[in-house]
N, C-alpha and C. Protein backbone atom coordinates (compact mmCIF):
# COMPACT_ATOMS: atom_id res chain seq x y z
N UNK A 1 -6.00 5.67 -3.77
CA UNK A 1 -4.59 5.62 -4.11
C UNK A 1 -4.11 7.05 -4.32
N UNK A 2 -2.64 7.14 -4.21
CA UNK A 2 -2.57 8.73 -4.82
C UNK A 2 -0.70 8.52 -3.59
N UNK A 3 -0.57 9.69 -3.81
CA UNK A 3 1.09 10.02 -3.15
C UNK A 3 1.18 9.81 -1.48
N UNK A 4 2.29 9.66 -0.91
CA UNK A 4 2.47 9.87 0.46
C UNK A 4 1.55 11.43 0.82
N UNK A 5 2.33 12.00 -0.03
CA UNK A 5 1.95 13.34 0.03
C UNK A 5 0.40 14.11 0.02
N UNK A 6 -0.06 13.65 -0.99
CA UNK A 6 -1.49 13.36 -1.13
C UNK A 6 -2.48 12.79 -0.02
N UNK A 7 -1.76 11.99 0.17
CA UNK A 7 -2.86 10.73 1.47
C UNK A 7 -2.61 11.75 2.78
N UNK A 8 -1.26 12.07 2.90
CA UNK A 8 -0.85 12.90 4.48
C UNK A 8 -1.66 14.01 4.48
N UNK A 9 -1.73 15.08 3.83
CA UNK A 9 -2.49 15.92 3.74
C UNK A 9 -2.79 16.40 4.51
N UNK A 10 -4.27 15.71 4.52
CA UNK A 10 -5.79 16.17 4.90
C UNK A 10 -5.61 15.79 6.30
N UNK A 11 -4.68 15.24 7.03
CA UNK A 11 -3.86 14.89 8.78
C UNK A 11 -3.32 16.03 8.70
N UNK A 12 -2.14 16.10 8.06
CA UNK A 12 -1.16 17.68 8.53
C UNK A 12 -2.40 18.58 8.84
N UNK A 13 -3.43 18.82 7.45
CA UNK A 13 -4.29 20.27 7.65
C UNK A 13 -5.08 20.34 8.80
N UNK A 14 -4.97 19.25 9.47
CA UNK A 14 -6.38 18.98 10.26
C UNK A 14 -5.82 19.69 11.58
N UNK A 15 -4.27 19.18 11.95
CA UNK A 15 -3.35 19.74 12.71
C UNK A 15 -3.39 21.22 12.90
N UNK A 16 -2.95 21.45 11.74
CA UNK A 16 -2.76 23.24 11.14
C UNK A 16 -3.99 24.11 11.96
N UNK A 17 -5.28 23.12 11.41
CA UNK A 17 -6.58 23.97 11.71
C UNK A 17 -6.53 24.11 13.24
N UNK A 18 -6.10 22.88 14.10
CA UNK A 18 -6.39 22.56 15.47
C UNK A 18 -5.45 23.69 15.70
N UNK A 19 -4.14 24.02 15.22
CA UNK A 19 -2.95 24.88 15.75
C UNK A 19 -4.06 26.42 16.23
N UNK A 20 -4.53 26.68 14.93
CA UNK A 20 -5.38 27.96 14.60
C UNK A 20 -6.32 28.40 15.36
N UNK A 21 -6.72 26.99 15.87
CA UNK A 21 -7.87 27.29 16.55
C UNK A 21 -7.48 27.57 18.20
N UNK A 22 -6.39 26.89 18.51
CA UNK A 22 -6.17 26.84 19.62
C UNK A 22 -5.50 28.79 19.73
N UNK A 23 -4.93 28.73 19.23
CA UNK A 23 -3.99 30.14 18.95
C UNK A 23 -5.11 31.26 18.99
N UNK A 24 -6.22 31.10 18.51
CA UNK A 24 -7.13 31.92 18.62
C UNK A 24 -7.96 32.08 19.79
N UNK A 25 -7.78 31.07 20.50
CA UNK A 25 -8.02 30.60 21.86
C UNK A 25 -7.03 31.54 22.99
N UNK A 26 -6.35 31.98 21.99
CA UNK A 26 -5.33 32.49 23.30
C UNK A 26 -4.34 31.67 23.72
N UNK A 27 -4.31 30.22 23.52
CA UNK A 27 -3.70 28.87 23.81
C UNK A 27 -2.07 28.73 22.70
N UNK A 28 -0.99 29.32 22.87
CA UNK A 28 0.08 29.43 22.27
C UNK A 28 0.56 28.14 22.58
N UNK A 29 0.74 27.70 23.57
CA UNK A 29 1.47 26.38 23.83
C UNK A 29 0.65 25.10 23.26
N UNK A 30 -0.34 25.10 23.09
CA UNK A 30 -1.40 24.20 22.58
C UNK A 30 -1.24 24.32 21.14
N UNK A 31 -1.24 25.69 20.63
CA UNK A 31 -0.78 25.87 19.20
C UNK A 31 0.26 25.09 18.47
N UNK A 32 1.51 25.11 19.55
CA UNK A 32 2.52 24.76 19.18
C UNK A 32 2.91 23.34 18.68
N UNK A 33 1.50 22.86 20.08
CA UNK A 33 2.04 20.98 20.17
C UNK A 33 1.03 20.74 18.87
N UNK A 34 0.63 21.77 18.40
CA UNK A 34 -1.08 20.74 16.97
C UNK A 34 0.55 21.16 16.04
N UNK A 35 1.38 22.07 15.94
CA UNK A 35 2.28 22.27 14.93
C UNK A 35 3.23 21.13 14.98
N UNK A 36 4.08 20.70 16.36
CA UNK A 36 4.75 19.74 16.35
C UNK A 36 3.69 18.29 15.79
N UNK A 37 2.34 18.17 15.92
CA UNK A 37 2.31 17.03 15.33
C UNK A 37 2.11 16.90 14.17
N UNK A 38 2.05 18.37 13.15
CA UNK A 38 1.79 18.44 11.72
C UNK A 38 3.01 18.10 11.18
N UNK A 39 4.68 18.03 11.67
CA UNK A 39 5.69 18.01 11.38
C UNK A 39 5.76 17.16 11.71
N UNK A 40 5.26 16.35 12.56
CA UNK A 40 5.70 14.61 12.90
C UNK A 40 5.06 13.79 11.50
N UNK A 41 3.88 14.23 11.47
CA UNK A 41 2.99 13.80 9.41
C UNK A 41 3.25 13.79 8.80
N UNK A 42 3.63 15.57 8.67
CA UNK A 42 4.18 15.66 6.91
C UNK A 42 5.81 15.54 6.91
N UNK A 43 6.69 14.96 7.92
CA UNK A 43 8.12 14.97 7.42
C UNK A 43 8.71 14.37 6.28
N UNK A 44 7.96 13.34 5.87
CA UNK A 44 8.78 12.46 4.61
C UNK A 44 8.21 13.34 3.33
N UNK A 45 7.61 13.91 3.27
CA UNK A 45 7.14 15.06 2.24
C UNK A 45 7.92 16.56 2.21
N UNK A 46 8.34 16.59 1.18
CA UNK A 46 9.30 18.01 1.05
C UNK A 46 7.72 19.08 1.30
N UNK A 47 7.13 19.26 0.42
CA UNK A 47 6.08 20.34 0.74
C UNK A 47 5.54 20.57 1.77
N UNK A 48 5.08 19.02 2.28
CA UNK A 48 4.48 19.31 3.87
C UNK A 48 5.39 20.05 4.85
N UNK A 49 6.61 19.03 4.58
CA UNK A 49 7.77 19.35 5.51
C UNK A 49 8.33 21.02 5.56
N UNK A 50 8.09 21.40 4.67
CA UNK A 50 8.64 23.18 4.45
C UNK A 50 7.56 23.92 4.75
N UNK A 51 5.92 23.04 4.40
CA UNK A 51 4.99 24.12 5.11
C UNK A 51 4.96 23.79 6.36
N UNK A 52 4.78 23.27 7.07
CA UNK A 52 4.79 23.04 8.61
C UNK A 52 6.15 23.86 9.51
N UNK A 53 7.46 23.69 8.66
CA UNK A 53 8.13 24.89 9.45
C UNK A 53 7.97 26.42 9.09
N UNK A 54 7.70 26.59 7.93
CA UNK A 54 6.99 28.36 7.54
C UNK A 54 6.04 28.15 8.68
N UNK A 55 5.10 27.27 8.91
CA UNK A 55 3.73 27.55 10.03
C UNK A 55 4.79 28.14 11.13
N UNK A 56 5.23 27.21 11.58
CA UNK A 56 6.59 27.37 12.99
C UNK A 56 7.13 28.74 12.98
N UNK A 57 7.67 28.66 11.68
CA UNK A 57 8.26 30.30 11.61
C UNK A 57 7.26 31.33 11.52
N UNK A 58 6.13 31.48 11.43
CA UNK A 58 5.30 32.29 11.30
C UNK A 58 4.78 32.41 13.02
N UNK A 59 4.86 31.12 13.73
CA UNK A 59 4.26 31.28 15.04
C UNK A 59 5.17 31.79 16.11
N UNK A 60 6.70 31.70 15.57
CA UNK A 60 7.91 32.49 15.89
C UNK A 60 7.74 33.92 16.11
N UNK A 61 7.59 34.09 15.42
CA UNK A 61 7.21 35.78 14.42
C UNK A 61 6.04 36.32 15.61
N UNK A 62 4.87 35.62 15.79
CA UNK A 62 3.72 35.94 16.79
C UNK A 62 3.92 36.48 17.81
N UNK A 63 5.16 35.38 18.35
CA UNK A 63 5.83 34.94 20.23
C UNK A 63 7.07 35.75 20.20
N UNK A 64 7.23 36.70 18.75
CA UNK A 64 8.54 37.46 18.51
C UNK A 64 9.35 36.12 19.51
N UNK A 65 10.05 35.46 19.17
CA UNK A 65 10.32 34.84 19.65
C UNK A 65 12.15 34.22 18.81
N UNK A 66 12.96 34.87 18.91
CA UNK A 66 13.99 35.23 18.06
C UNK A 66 14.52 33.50 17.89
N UNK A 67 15.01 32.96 19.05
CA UNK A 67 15.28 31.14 19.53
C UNK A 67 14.51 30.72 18.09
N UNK A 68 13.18 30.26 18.10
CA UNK A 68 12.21 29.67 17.52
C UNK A 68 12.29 30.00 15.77
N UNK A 69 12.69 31.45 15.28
CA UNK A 69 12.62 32.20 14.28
C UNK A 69 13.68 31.35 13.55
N UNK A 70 14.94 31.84 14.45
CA UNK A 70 16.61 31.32 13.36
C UNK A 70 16.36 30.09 13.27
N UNK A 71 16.06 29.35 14.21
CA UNK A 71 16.11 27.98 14.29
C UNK A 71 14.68 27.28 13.23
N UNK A 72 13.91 28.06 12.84
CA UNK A 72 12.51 27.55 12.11
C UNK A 72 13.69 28.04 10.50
N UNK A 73 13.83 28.91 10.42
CA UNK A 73 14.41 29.44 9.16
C UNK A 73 16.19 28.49 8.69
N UNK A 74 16.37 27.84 9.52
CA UNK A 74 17.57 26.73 9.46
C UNK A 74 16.81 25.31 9.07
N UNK A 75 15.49 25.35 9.78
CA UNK A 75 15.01 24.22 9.48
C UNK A 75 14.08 23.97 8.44
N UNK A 76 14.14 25.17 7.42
CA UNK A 76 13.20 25.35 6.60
C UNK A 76 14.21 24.98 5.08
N UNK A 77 15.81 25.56 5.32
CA UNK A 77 16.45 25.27 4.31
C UNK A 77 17.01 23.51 4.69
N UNK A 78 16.88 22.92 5.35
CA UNK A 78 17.13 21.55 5.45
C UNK A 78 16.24 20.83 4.96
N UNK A 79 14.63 20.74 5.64
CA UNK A 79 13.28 20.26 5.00
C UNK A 79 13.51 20.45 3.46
N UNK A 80 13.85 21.59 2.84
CA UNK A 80 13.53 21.67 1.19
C UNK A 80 14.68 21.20 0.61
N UNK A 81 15.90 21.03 1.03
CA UNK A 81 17.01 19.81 0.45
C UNK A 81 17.33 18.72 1.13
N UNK A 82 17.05 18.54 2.19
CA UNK A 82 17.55 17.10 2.64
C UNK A 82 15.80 16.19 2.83
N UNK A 83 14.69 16.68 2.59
CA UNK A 83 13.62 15.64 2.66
C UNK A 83 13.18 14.74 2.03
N UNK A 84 13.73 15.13 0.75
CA UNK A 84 13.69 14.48 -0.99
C UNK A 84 14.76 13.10 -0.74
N UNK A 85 15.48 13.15 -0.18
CA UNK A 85 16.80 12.41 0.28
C UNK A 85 16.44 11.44 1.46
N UNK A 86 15.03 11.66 2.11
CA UNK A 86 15.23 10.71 3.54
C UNK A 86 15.64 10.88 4.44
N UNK A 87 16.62 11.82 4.43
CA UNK A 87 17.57 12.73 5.70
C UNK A 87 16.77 13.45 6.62
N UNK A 88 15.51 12.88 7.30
CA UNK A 88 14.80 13.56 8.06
C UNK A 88 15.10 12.21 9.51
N UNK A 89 14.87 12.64 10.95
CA UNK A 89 15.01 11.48 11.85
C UNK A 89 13.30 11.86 12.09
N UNK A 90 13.18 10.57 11.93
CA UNK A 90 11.94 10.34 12.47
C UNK A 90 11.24 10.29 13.46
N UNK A 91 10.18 10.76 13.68
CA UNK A 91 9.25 11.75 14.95
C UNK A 91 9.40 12.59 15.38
N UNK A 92 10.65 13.27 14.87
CA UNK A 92 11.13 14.36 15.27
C UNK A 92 9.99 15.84 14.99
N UNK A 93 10.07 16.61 16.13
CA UNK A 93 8.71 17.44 15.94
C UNK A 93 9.13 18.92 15.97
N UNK A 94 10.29 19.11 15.24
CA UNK A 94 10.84 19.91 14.29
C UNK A 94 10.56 21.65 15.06
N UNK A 95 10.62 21.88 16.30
CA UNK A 95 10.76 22.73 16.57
C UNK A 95 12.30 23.21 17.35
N UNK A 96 12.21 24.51 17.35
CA UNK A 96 13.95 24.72 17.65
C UNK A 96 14.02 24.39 19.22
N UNK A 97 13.06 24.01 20.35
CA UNK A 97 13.40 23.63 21.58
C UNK A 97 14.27 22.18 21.02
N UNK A 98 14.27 21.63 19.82
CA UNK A 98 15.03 20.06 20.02
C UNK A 98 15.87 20.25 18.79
N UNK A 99 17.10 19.09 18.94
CA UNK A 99 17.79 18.61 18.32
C UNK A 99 17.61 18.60 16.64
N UNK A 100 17.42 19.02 15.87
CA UNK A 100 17.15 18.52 13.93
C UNK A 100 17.46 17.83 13.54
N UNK A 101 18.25 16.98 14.79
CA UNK A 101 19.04 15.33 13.93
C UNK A 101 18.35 14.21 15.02
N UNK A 102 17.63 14.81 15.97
CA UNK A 102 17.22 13.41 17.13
C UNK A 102 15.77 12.66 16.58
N UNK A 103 16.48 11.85 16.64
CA UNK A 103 14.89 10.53 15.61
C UNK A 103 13.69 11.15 17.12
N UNK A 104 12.71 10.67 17.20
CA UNK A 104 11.70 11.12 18.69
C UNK A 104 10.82 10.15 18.36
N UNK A 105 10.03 9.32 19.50
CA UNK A 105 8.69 8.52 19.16
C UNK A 105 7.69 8.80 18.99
N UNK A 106 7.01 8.59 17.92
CA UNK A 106 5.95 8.94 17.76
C UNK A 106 4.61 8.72 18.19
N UNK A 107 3.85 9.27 18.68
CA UNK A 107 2.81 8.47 19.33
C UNK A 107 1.82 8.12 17.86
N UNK A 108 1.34 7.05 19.21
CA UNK A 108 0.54 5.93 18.17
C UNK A 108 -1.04 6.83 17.26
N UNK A 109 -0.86 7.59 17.49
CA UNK A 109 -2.55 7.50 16.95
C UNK A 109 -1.63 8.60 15.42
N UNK A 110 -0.59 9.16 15.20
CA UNK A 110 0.21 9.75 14.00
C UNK A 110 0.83 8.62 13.51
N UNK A 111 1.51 7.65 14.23
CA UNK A 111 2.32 6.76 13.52
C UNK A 111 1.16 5.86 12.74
N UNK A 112 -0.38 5.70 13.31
CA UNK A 112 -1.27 4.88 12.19
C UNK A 112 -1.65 5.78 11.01
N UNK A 113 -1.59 7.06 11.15
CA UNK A 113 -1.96 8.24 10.27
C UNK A 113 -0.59 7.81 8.91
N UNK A 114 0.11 7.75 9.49
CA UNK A 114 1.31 7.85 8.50
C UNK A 114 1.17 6.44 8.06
N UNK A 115 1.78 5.42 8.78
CA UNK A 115 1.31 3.66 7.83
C UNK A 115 0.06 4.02 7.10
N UNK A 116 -1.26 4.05 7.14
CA UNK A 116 -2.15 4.53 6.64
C UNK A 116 -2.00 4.92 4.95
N UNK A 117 -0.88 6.28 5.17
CA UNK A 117 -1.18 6.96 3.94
C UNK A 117 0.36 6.71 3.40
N UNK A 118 1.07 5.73 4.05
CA UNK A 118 2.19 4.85 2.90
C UNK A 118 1.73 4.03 2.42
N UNK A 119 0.31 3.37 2.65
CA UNK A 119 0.41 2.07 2.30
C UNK A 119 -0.76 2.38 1.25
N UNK A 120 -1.69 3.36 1.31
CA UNK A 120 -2.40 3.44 0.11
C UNK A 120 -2.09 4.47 -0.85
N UNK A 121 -0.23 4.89 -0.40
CA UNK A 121 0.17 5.28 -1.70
C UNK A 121 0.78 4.13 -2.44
N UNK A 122 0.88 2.66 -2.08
CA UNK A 122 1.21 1.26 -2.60
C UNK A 122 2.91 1.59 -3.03
């Protein structure tokens, strides 16, 4: 038992690590998609949700990549007041190539990650 937040976790980090590893790989675009699925995890969580776009904005910063930067740093002050609220669209994979208001589908093997760790926060 324990929080949304709590249960999601140890999925977002697992993401994070895969991002890291790939990035160290030389693999930037591979980086990106382990980041979009850490933000598809942790969105209903304010903490997850604000660390996963600092990750974004930090991988901005890498790719100097100015698009990715404003748009991670817009989406960083939304995540920390509108996530507490629900005001997130869901599957959305929170990078500045898309929309911040378009719901997106989630694929199945995150959407059991997430039922998962709603349901044994009861």
């Amino acid at each position: 038992m324990g929080s949304f937040a709590h249960n999601i976790r140890p999925h977002v980090d697992a993401e994070l690590r895969a991002a890291d590893e790939a990035e160290a790989r030389g693999q930037p675009d591979a980086a990106f998609t382990h980041l979009e699925r850490a933000h598809v995890l942790g969105q209903a969580s304010t903490v997850e949700h604000v660390r996963v776009h600092w990750r974004m904005l930090l991988w901005g910063l890498r790719r100097r990549d100015v698009r990715e930067c404003v748009g991670q740093v817009i989406r960083i002050g939304g995540a920390a007041t509108k996530t507490v609220f629900g005001r997130v669209p869901r599957g959305n994979t929170g990078g500045s190539n898309v929309s911040p208001f378009a719901p997106m589908p989630i694929p199945p093997d995150l959407d059991e990650r997430i039922r998962e760790a709603r349901a044994s926060a009861g």
